[in-house]
PDB file of N, CA and C in Angstrom:
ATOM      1  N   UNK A   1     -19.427  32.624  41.841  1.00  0.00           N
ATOM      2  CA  UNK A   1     -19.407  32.573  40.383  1.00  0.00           C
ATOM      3  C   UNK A   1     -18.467  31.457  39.934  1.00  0.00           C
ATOM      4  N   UNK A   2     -18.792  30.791  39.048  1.00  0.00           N
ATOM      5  CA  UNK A   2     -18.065  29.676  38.638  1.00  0.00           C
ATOM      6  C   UNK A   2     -16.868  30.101  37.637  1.00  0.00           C
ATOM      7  N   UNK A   3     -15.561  29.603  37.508  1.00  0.00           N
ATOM      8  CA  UNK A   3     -14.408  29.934  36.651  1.00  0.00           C
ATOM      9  C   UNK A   3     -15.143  30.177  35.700  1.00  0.00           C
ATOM     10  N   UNK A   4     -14.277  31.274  34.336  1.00  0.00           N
ATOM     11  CA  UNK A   4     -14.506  31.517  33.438  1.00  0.00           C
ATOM     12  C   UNK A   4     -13.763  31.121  32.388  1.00  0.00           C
ATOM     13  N   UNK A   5     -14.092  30.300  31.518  1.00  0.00           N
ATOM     14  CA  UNK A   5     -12.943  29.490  30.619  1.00  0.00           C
ATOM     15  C   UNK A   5     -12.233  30.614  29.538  1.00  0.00           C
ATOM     16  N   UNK A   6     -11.196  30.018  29.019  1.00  0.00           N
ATOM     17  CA  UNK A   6     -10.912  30.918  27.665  1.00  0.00           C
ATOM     18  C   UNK A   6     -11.768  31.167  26.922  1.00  0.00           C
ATOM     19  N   UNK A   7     -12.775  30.468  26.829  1.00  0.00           N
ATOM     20  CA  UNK A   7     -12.924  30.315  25.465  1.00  0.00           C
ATOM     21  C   UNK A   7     -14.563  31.183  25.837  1.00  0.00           C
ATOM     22  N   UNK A   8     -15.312  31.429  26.839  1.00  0.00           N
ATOM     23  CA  UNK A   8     -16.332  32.655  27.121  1.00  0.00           C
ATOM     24  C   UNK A   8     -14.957  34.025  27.077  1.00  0.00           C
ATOM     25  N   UNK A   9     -14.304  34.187  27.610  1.00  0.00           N
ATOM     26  CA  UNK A   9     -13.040  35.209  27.896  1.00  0.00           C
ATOM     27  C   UNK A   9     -13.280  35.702  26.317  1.00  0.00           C
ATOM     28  N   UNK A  10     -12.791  34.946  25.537  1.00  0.00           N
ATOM     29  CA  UNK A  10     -12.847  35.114  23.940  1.00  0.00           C
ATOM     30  C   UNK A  10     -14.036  35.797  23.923  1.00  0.00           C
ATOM     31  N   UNK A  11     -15.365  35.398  24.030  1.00  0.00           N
ATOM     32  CA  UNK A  11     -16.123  35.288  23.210  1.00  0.00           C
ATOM     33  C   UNK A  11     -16.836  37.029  23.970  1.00  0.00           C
ATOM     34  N   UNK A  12     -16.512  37.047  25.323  1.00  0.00           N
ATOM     35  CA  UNK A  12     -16.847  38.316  25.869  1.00  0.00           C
ATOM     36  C   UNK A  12     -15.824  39.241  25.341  1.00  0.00           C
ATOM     37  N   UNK A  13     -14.432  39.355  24.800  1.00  0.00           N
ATOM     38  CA  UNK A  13     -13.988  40.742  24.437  1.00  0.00           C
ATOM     39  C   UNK A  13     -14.529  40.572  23.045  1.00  0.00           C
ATOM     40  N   UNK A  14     -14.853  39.658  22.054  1.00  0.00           N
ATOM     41  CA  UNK A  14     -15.308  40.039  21.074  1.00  0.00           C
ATOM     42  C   UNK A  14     -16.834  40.640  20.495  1.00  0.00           C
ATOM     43  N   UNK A  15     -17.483  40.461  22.329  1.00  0.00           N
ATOM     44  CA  UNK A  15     -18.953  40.917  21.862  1.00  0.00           C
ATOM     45  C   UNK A  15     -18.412  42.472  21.897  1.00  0.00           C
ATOM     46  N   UNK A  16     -17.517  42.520  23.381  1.00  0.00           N
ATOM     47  CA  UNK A  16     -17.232  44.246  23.720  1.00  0.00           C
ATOM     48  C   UNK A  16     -17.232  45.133  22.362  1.00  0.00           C
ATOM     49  N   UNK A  17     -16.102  44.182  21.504  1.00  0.00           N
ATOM     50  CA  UNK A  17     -15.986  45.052  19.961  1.00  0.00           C
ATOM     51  C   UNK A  17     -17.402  45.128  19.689  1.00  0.00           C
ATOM     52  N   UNK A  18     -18.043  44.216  19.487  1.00  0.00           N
ATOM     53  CA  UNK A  18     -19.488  44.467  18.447  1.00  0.00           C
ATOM     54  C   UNK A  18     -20.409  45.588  19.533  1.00  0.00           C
ATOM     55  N   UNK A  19     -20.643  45.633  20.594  1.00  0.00           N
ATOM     56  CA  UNK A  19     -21.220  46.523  21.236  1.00  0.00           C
ATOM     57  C   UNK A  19     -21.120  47.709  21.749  1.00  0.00           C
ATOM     58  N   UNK A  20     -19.884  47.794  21.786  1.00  0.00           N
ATOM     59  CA  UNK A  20     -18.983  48.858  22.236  1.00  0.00           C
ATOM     60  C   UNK A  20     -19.147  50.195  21.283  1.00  0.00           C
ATOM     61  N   UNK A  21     -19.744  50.313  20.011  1.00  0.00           N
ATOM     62  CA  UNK A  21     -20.021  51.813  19.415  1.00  0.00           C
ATOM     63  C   UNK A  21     -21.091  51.626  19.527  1.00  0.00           C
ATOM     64  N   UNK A  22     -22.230  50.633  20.150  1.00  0.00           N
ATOM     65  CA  UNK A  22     -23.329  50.877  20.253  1.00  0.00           C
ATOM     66  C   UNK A  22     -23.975  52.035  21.260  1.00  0.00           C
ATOM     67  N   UNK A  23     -22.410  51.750  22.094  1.00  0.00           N
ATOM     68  CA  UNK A  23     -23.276  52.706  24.128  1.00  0.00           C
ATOM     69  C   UNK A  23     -22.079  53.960  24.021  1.00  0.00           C
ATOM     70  N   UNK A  24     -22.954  54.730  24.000  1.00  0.00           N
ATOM     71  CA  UNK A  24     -22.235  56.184  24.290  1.00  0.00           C
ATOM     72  C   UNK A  24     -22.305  56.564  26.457  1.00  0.00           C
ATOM     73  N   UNK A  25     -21.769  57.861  26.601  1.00  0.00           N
ATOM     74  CA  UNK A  25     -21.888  58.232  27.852  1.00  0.00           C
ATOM     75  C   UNK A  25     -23.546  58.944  27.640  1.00  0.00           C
ATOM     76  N   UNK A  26     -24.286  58.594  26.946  1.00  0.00           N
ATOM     77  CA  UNK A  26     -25.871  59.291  27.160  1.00  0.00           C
ATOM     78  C   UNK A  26     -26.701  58.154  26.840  1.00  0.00           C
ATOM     79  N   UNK A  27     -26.265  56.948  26.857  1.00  0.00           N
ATOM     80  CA  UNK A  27     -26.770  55.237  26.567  1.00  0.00           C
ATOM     81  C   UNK A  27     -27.617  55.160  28.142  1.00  0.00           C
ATOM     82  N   UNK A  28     -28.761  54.876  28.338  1.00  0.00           N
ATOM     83  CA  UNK A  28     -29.304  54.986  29.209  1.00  0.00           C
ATOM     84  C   UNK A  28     -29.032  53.707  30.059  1.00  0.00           C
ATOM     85  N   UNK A  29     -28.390  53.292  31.036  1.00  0.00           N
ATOM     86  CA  UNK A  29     -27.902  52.339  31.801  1.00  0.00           C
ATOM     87  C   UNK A  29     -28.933  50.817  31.825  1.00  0.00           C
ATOM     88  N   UNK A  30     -30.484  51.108  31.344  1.00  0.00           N
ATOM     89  CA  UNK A  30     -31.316  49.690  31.598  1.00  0.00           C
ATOM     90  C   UNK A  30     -31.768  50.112  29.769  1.00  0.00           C
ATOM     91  N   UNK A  31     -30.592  50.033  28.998  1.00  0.00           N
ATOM     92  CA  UNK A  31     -30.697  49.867  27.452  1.00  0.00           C
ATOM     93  C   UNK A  31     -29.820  48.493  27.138  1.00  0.00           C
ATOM     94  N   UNK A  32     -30.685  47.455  26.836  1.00  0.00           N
ATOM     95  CA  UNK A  32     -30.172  46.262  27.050  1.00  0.00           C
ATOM     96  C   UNK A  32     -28.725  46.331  25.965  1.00  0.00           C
ATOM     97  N   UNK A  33     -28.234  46.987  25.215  1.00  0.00           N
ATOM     98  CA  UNK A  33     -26.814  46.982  24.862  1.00  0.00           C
ATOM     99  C   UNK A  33     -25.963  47.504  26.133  1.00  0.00           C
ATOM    100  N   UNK A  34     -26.158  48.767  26.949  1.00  0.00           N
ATOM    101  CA  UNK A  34     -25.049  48.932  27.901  1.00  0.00           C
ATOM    102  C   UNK A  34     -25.294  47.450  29.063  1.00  0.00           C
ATOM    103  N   UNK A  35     -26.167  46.701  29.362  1.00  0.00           N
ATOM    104  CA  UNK A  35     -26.623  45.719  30.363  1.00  0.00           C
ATOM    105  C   UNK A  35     -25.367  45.026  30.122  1.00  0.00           C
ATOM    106  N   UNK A  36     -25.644  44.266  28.172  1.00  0.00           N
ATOM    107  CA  UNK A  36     -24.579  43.220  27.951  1.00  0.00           C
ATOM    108  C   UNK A  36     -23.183  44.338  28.270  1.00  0.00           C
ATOM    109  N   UNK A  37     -22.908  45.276  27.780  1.00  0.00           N
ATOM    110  CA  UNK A  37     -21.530  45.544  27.596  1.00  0.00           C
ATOM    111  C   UNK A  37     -20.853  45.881  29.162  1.00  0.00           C
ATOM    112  N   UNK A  38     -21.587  45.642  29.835  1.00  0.00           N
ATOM    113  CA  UNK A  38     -21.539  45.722  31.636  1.00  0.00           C
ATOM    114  C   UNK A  38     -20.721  43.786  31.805  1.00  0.00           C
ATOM    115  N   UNK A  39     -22.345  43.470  31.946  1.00  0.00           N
ATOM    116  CA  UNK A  39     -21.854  42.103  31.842  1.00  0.00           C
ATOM    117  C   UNK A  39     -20.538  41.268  31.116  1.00  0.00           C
ATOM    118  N   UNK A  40     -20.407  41.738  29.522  1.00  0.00           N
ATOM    119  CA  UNK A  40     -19.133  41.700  28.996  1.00  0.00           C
ATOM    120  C   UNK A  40     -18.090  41.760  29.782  1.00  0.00           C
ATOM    121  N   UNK A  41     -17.786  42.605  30.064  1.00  0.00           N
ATOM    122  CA  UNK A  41     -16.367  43.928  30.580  1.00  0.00           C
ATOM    123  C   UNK A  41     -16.456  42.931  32.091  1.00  0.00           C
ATOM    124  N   UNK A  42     -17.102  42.412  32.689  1.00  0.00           N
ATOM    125  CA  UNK A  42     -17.497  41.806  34.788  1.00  0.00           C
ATOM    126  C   UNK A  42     -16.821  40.396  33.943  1.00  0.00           C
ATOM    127  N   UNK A  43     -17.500  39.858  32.534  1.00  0.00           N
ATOM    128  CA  UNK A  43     -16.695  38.063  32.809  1.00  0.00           C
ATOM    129  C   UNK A  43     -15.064  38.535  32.068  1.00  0.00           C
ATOM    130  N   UNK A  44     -14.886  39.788  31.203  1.00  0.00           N
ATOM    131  CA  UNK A  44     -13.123  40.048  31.174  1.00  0.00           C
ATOM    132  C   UNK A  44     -12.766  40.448  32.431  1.00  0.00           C
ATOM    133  N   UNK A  45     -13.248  41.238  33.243  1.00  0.00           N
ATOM    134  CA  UNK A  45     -12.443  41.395  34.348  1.00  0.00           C
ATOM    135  C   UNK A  45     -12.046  40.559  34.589  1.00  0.00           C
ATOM    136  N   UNK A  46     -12.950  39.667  35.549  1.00  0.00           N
ATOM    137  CA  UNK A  46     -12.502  38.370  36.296  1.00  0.00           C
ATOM    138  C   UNK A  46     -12.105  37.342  35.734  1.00  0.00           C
ATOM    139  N   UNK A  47     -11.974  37.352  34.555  1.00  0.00           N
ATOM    140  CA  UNK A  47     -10.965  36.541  34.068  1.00  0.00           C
ATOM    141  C   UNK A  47      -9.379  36.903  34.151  1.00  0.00           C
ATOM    142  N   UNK A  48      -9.263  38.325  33.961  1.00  0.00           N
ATOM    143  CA  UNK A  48      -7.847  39.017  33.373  1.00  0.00           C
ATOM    144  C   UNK A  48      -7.571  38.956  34.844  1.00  0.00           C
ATOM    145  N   UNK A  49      -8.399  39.007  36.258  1.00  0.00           N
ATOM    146  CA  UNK A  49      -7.784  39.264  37.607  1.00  0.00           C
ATOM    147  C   UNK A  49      -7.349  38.351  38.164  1.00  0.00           C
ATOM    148  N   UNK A  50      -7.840  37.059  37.298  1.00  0.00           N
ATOM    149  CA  UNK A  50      -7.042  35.795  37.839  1.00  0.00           C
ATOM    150  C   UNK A  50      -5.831  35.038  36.907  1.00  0.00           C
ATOM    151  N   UNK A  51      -5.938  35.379  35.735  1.00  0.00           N
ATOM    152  CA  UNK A  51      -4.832  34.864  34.838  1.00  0.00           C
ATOM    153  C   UNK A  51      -4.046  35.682  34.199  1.00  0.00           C
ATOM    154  N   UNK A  52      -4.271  37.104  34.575  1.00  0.00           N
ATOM    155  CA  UNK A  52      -3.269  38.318  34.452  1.00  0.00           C
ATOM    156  C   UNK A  52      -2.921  39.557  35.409  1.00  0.00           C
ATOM    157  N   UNK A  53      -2.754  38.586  37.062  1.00  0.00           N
ATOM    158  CA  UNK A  53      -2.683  39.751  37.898  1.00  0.00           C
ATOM    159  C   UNK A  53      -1.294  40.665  37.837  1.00  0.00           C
ATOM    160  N   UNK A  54      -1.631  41.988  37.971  1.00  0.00           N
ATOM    161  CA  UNK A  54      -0.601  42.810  37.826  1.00  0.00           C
ATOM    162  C   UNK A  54      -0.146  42.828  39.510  1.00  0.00           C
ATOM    163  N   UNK A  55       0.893  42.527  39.705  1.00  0.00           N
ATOM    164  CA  UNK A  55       1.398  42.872  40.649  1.00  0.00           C
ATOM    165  C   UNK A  55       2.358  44.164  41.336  1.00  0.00           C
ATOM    166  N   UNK A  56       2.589  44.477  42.285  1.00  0.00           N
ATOM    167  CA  UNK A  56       2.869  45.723  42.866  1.00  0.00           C
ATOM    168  C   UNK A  56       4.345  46.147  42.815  1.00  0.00           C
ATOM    169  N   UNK A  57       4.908  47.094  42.049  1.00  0.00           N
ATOM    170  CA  UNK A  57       5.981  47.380  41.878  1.00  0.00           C
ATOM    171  C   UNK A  57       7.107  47.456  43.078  1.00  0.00           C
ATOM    172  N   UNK A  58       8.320  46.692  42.518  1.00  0.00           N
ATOM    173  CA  UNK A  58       9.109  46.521  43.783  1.00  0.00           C
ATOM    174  C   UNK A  58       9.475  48.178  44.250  1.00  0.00           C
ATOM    175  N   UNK A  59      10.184  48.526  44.939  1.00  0.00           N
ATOM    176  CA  UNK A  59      10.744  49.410  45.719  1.00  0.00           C
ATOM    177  C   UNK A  59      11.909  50.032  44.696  1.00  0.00           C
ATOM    178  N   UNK A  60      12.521  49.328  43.815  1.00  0.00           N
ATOM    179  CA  UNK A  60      13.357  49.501  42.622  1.00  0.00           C
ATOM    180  C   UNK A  60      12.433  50.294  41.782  1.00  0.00           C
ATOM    181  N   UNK A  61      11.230  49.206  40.822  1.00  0.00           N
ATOM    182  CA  UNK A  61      10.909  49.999  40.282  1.00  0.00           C
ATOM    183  C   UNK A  61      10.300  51.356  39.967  1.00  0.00           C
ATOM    184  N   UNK A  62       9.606  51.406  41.426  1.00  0.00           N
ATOM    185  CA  UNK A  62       8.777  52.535  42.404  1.00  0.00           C
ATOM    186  C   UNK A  62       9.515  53.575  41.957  1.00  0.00           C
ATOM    187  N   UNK A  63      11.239  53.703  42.454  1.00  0.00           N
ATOM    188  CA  UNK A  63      11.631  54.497  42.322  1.00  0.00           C
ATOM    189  C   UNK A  63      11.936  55.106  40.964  1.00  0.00           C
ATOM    190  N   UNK A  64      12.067  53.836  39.925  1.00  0.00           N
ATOM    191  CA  UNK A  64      12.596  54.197  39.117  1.00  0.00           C
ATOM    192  C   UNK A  64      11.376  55.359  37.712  1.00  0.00           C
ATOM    193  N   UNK A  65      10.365  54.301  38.139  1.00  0.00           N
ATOM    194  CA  UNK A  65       8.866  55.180  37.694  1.00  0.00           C
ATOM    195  C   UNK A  65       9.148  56.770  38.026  1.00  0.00           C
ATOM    196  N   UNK A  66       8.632  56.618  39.508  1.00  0.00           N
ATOM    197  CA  UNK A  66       8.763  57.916  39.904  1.00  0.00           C
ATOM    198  C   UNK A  66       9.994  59.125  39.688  1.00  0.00           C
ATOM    199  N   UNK A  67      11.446  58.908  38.860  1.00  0.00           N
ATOM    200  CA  UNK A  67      11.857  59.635  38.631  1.00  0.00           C
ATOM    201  C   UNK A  67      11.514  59.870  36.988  1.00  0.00           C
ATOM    202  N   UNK A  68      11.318  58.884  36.613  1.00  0.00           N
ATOM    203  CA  UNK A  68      10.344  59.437  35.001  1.00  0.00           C
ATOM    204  C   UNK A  68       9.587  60.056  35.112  1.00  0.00           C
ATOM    205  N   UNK A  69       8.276  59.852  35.769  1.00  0.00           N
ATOM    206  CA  UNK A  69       7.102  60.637  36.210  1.00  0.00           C
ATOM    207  C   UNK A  69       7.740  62.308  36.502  1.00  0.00           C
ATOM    208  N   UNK A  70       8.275  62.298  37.662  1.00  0.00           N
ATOM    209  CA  UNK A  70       9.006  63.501  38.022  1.00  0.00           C
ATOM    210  C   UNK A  70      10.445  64.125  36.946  1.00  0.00           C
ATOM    211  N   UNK A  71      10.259  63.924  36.268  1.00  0.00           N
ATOM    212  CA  UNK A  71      11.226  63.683  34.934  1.00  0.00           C
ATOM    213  C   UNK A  71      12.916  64.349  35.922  1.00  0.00           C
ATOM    214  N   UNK A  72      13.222  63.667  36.848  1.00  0.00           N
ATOM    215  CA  UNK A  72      14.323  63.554  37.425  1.00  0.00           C
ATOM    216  C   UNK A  72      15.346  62.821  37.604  1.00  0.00           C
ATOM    217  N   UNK A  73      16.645  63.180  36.953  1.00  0.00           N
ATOM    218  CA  UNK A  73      17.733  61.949  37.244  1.00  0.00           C
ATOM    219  C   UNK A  73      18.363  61.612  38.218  1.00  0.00           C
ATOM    220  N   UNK A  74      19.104  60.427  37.929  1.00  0.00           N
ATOM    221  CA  UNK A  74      18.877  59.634  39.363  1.00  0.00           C
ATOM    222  C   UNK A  74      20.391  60.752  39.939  1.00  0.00           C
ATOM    223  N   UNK A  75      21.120  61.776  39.283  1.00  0.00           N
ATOM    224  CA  UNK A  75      22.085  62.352  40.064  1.00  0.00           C
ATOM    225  C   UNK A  75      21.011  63.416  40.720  1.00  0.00           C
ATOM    226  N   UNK A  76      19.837  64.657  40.307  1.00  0.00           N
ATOM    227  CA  UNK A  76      19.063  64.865  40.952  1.00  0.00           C
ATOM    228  C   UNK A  76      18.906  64.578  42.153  1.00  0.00           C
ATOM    229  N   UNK A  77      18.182  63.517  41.851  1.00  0.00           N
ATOM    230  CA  UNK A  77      17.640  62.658  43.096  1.00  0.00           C
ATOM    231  C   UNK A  77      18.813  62.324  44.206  1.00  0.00           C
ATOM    232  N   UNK A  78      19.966  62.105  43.732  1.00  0.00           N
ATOM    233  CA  UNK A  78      20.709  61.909  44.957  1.00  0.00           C
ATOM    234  C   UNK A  78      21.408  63.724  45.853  1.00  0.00           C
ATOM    235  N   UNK A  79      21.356  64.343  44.730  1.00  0.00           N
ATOM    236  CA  UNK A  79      21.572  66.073  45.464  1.00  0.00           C
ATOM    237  C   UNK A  79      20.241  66.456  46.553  1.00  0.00           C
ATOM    238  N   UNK A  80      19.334  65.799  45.713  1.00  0.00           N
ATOM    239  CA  UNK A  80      18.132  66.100  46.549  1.00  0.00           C
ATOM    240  C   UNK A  80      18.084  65.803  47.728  1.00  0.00           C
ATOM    241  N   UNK A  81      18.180  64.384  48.350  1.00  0.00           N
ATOM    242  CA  UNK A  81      17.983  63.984  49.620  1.00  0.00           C
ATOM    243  C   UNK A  81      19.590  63.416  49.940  1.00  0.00           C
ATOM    244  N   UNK A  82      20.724  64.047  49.756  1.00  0.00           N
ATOM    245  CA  UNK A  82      22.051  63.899  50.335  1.00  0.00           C
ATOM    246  C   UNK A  82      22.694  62.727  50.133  1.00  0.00           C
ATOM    247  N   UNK A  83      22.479  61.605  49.371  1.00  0.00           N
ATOM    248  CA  UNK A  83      23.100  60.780  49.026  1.00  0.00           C
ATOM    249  C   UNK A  83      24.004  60.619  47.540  1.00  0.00           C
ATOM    250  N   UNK A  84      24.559  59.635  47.182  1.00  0.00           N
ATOM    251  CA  UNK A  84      25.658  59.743  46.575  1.00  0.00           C
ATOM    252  C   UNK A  84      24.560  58.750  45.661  1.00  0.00           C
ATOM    253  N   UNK A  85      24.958  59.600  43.856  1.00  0.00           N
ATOM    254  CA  UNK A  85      24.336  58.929  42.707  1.00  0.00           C
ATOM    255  C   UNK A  85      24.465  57.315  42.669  1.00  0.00           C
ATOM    256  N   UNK A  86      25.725  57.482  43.233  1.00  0.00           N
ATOM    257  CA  UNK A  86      25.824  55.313  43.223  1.00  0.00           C
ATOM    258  C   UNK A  86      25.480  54.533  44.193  1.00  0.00           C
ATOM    259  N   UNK A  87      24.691  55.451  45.285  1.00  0.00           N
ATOM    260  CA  UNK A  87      23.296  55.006  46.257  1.00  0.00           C
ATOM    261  C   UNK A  87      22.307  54.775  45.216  1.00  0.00           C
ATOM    262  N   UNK A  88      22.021  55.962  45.127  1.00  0.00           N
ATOM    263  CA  UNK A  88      20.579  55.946  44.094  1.00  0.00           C
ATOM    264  C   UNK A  88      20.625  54.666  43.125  1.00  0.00           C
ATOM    265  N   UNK A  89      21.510  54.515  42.444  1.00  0.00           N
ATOM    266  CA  UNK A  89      21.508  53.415  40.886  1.00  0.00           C
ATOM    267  C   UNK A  89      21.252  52.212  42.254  1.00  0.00           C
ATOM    268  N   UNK A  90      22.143  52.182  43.074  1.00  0.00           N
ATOM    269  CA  UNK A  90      21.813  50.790  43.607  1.00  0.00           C
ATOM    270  C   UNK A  90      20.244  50.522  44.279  1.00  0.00           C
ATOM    271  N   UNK A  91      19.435  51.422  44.251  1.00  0.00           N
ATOM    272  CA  UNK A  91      18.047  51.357  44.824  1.00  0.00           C
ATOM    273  C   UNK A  91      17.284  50.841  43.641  1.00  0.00           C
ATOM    274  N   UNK A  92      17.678  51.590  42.362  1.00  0.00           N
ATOM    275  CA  UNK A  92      16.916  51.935  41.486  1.00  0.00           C
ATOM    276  C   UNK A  92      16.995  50.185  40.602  1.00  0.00           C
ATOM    277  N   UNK A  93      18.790  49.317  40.578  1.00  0.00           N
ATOM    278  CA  UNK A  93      19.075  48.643  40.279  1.00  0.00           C
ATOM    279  C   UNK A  93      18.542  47.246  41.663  1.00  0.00           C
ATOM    280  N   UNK A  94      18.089  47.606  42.371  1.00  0.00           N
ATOM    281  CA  UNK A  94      17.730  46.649  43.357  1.00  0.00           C
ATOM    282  C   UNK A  94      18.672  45.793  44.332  1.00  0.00           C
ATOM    283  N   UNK A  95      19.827  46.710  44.185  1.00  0.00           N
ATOM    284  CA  UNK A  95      21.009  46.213  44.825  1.00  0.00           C
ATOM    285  C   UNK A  95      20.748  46.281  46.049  1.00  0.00           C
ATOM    286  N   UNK A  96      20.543  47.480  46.588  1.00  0.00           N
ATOM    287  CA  UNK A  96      19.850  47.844  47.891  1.00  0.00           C
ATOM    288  C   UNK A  96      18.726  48.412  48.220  1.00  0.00           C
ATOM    289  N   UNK A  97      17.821  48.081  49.460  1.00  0.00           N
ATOM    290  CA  UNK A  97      16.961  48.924  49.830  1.00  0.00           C
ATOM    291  C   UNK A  97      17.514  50.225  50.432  1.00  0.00           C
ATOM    292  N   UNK A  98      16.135  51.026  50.677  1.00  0.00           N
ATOM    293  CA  UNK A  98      16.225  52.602  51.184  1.00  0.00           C
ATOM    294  C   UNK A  98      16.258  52.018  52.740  1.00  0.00           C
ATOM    295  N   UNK A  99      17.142  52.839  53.454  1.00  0.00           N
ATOM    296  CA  UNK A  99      16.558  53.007  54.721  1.00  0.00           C
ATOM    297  C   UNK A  99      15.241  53.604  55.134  1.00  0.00           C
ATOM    298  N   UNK A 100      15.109  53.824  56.394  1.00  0.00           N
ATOM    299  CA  UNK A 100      13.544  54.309  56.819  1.00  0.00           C
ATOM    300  C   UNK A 100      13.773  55.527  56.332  1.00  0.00           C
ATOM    301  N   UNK A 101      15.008  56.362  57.117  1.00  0.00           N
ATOM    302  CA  UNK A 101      15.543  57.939  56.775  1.00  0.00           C
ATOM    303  C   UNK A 101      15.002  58.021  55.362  1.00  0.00           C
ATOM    304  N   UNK A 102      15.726  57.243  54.480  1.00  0.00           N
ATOM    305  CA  UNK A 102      16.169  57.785  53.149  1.00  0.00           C
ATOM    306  C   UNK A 102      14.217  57.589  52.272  1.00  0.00           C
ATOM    307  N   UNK A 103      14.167  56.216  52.565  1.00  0.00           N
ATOM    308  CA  UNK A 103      12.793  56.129  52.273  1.00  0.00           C
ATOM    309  C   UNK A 103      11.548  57.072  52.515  1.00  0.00           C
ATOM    310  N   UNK A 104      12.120  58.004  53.835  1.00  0.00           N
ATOM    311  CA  UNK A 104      10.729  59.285  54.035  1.00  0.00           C
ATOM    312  C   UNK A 104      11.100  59.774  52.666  1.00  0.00           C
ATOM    313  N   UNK A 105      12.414  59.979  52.668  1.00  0.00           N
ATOM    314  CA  UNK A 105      13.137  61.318  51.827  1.00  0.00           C
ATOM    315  C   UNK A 105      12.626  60.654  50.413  1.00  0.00           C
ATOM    316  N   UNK A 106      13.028  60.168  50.236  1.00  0.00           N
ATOM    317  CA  UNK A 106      12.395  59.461  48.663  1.00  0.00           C
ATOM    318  C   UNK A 106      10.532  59.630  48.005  1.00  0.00           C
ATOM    319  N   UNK A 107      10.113  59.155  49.626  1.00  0.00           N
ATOM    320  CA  UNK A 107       8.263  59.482  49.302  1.00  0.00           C
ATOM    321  C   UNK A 107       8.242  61.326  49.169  1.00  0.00           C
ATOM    322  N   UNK A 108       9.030  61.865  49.891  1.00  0.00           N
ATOM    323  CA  UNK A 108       8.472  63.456  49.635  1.00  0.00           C
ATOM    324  C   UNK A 108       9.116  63.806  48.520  1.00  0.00           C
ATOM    325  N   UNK A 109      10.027  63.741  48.064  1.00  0.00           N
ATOM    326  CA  UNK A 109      11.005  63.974  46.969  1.00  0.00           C
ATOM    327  C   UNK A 109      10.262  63.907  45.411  1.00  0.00           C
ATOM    328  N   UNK A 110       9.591  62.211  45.830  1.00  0.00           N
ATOM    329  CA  UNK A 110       8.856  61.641  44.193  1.00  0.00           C
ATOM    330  C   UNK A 110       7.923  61.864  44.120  1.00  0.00           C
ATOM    331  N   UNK A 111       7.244  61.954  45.525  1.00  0.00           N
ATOM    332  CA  UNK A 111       5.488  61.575  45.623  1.00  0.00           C
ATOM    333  C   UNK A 111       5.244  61.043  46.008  1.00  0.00           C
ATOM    334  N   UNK A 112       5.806  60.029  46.680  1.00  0.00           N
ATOM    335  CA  UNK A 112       5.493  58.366  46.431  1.00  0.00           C
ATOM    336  C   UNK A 112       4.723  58.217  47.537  1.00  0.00           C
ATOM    337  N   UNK A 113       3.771  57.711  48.265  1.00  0.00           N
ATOM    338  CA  UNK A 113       3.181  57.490  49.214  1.00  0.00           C
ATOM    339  C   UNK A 113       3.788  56.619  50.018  1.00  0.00           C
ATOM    340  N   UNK A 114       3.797  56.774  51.099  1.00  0.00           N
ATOM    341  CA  UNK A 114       4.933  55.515  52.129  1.00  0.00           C
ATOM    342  C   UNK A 114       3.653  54.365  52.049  1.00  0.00           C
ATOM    343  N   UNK A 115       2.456  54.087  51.807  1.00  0.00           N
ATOM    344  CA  UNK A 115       1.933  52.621  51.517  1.00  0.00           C
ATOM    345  C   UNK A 115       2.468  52.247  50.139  1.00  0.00           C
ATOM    346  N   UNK A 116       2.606  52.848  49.235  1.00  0.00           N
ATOM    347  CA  UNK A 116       2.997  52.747  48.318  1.00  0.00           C
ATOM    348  C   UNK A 116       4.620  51.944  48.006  1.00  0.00           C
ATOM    349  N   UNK A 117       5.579  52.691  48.747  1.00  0.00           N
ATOM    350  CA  UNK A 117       6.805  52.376  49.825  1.00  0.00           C
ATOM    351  C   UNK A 117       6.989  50.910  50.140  1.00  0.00           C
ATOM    352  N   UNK A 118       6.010  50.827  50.802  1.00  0.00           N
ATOM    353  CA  UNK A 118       5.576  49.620  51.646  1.00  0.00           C
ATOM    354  C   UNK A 118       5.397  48.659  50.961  1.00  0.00           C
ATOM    355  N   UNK A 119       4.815  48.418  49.835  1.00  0.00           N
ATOM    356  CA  UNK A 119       4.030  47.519  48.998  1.00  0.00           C
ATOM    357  C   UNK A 119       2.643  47.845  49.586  1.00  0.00           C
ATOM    358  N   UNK A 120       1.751  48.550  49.944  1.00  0.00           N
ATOM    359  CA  UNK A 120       0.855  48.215  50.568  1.00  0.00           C
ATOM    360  C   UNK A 120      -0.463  48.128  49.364  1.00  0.00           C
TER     361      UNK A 120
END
C-alpha cells in the first residue's frame, strides 16, 4: 500500500463523521456505507500507526498504572512484597529497576504480566 498523506488522513476521519450514524451493529457488512466506513477507519489506522505510534510503557510507568488500576499506594505496595516505600518511589520514579525477585513479586501483586514486565 502506498503512504497515506495528511491530507486523505483528513479527508478519511471526516467521511467517518458523515458515515458513522449511518452503520449501526445490525448494518449489514456488504451495505456499501459500512464497506466505506471499513475502508475509512484501514487508511486512519495506518496512518495514526505510523505517525502516532504508541509505545510500550517503561517499567516505571507499568508500575505506576498498575497501582492506580489496583487503587494501591506505593506504601501498600511496599508492605506487600517486603520492601521499603523509598524502593517503591524509586521504581515508580525510574530511579531504579526491579530485580528478577522483586519483579515476580510486583507481576503477582499488580497483575502485571512478566511479558508485560519485559516490554514484550
Amino acid at each position: 500500500m502506498s503512504k497515506i498523506t495528511k491530507e486523505q488522513y483528513e479527508f478519511a476521519l471526516a467521511r467517518i463523521e458523515e458515515i458513522l450514524p449511518l452503520v449501526s451493529d445490525v448494518t449489514p457488512a456488504n451495505n456499501r456505507n459500512a464497506i466505506e466506513l471499513t475502508m475509512m477507519s484501514d487508511v486512519v489506522i495506518d496512518y495514526e500507526k505510523e505517525h502516532f505510534p504508541i509505545s510500550k510503557p517503561s517499567v516505571a510507568e507499568l508500575i505506576e498504572l498498575s497501582l492506580e488500576e489496583e487503587g494501591m499506594t506505593q506504601k501498600q505496595l511496599a508492605q506487600e512484597i517486603g520492601v521499603s516505600p523509598s524502593r517503591i518511589n524509586d521504581y515508580v520514579s525510574g530511579r531504579a529497576e526491579p530485580t528478577l525477585r522483586i519483579a515476580r513479586l510486583l507481576c503477582r501483586v499488580l497483575n502485571i504480566t512478566p511479558a508485560q514486565m519485559l516490554g514484550c
